[in-house]
Protein backbone atom coordinates (compact mmCIF):
# COMPACT_ATOMS: atom_id res chain seq x y z
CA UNK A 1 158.64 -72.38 -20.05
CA UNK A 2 155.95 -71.87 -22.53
CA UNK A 3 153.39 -74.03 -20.85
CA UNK A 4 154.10 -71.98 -17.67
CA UNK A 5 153.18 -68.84 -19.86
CA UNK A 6 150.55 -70.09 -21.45
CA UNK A 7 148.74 -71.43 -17.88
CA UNK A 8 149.98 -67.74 -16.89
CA UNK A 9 147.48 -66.43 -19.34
CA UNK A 10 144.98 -68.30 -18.49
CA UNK A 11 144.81 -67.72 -14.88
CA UNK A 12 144.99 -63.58 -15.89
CA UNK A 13 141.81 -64.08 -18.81
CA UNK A 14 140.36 -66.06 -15.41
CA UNK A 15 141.32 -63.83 -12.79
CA UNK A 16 140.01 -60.78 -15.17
CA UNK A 17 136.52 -62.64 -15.97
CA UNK A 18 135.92 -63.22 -12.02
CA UNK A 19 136.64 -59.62 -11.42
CA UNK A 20 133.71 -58.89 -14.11
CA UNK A 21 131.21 -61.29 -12.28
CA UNK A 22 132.22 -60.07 -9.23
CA UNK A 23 131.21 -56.00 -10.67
CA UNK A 24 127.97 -57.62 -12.07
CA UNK A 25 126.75 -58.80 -8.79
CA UNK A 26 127.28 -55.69 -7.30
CA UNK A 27 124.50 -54.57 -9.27
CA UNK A 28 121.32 -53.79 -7.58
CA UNK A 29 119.25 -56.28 -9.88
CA UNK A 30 121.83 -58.97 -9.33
CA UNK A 31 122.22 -59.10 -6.10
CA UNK A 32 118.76 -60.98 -5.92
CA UNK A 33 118.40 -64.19 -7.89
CA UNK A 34 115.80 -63.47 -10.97
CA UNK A 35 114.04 -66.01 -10.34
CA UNK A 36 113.08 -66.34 -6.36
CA UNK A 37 114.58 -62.90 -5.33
CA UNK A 38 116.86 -65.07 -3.09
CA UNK A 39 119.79 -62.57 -1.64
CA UNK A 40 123.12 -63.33 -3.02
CA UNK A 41 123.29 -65.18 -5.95
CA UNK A 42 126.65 -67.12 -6.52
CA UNK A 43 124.98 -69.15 -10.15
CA UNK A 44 124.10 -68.04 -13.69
CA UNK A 45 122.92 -69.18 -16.04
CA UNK A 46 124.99 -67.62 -19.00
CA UNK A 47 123.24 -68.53 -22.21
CA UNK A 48 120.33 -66.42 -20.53
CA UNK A 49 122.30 -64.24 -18.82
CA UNK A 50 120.91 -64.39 -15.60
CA UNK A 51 122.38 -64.70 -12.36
CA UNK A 52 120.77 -67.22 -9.94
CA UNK A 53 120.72 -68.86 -6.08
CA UNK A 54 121.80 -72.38 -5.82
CA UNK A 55 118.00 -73.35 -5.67
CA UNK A 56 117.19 -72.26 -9.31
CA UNK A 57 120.50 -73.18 -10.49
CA UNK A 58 119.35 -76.95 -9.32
CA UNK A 59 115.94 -76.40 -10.98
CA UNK A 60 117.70 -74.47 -14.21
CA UNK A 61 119.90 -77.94 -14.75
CA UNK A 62 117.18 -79.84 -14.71
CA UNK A 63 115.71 -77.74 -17.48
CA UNK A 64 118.75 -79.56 -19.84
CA UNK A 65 121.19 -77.67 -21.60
CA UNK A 66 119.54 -76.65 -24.56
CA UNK A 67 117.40 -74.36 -22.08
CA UNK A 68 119.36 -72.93 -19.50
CA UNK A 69 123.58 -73.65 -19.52
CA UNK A 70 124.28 -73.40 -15.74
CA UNK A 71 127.60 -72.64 -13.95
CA UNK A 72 129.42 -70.94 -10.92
CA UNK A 73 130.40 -67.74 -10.87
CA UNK A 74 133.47 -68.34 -8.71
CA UNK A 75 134.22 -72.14 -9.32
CA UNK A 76 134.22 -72.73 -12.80
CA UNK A 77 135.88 -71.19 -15.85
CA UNK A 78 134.65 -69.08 -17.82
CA UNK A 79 134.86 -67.98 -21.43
CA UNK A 80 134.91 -64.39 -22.69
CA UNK A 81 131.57 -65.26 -25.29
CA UNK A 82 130.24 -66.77 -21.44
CA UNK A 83 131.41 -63.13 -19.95
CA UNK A 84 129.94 -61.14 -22.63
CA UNK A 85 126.06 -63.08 -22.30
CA UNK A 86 125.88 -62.17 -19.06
CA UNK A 87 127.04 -58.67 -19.62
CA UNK A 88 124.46 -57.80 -22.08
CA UNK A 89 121.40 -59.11 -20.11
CA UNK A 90 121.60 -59.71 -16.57
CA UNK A 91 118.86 -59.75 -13.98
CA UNK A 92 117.20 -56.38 -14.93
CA UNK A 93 116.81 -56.98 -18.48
CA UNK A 94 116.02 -60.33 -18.24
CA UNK A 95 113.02 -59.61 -16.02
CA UNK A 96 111.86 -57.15 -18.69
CA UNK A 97 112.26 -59.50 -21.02
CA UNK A 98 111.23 -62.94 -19.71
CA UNK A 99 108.19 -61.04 -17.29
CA UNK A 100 106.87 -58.95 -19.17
CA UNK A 101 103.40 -60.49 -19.26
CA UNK A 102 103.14 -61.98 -15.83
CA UNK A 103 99.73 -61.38 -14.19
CA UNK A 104 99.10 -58.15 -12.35
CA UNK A 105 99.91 -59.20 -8.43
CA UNK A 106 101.66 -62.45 -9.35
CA UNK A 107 103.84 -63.36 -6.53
CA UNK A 108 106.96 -65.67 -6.88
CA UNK A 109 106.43 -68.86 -5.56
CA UNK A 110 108.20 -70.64 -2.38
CA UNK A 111 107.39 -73.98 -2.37
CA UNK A 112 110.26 -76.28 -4.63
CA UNK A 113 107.78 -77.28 -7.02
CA UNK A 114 105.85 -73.97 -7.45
CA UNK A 115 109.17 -72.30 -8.15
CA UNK A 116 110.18 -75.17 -10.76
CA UNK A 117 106.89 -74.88 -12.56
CA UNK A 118 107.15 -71.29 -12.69
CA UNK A 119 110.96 -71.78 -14.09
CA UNK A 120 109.65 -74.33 -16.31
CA UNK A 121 107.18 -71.70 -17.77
CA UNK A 122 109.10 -68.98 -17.91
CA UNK A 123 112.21 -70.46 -19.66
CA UNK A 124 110.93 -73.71 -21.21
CA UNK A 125 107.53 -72.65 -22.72
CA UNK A 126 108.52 -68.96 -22.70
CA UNK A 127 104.61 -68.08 -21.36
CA UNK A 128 105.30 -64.34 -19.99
CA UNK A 129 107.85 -63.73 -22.71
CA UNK A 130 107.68 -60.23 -24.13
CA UNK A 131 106.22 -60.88 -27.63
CA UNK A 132 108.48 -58.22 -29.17
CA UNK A 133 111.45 -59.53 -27.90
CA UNK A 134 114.30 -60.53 -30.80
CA UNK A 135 117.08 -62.50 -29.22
CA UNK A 136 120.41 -60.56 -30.21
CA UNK A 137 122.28 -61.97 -33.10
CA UNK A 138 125.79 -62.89 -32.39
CA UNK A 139 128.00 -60.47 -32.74
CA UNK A 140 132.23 -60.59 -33.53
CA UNK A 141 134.63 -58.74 -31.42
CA UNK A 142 138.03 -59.90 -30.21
CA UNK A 143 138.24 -60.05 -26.60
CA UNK A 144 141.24 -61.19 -24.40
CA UNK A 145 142.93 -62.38 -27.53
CA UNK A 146 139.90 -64.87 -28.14
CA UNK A 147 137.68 -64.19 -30.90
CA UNK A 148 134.54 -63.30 -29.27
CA UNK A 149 130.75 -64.10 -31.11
CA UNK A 150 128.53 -62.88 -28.88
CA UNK A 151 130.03 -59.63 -27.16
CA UNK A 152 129.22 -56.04 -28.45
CA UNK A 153 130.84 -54.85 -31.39
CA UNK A 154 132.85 -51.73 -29.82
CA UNK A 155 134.08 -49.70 -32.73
């Protein structure tokens, strides 16, 4: 009976996180991926907190994990400390943050391997990165029962 309880749990922390994804896409700024401005993005990228089409998730993978850690916002788990990165950025701030120096007129481009080399730039060589930007330092809340490091401190 205990492993029934505990898988009980699980699916509610689950079934609690999707309903969170699920509000963040209903954002205005996250209904388009951040990258192409594709409609309807069903990927993020949660160590960047960015929500993304199936495209740039492709092209984010191929970045490696140490760039950009890539999953689906309605078929795989996710973690609270997941939750919470996505939370604090998403599309809008990410934009501000990650294009803040793009060219004046600079269009997004369409072709596959414009769009990777602009990806490429923008995440792997961090070339319109806002020069003020400090990435936030983890932070130590508990969240769902799970000791959270990267979620606001609420106090």
């Amino acid at each position: 009976m205990a492993t029934r309880s505990i898988r009980d749990k699980q699916k509610d922390v689950q079934d609690k996180n999707l309903a969170v994804l699920t509000a963040l896409l209903k954002d205005e700024d996250n209904k388009y991926c951040v990258d192409c401005d594709g409609k309807g993005p069903r990927w993020a990228s949660w160590n960047l907190g960015i929500f993304l089409c199936i495209r740039c998730a492709g092209i984010h993978r191929n970045l490696g994990v140490h760039i950009s850690k890539v999953k689906s916002v309605t078929l795989d788990s996710w973690t609270s400390e997941q939750i919470a990165m996505v939370e604090d950025m998403g599309n809008s701030r990410a934009r501000a943050v990650y294009e803040a120096n793009l060219p004046e007129g600079f269009r997004r481009p369409q072709t596959d391997s414009g769009l990777e080399a602009f990806i490429r730039s923008k995440y792997e060589t961090k070339k319109y990165i806002a020069k003020e930007w400090v990435p936030p330092q983890p932070r130590t809340q508990v969240r769902d029962g799970i000791f959270n490091l990267f979620a606001p401190l609420h106090i």
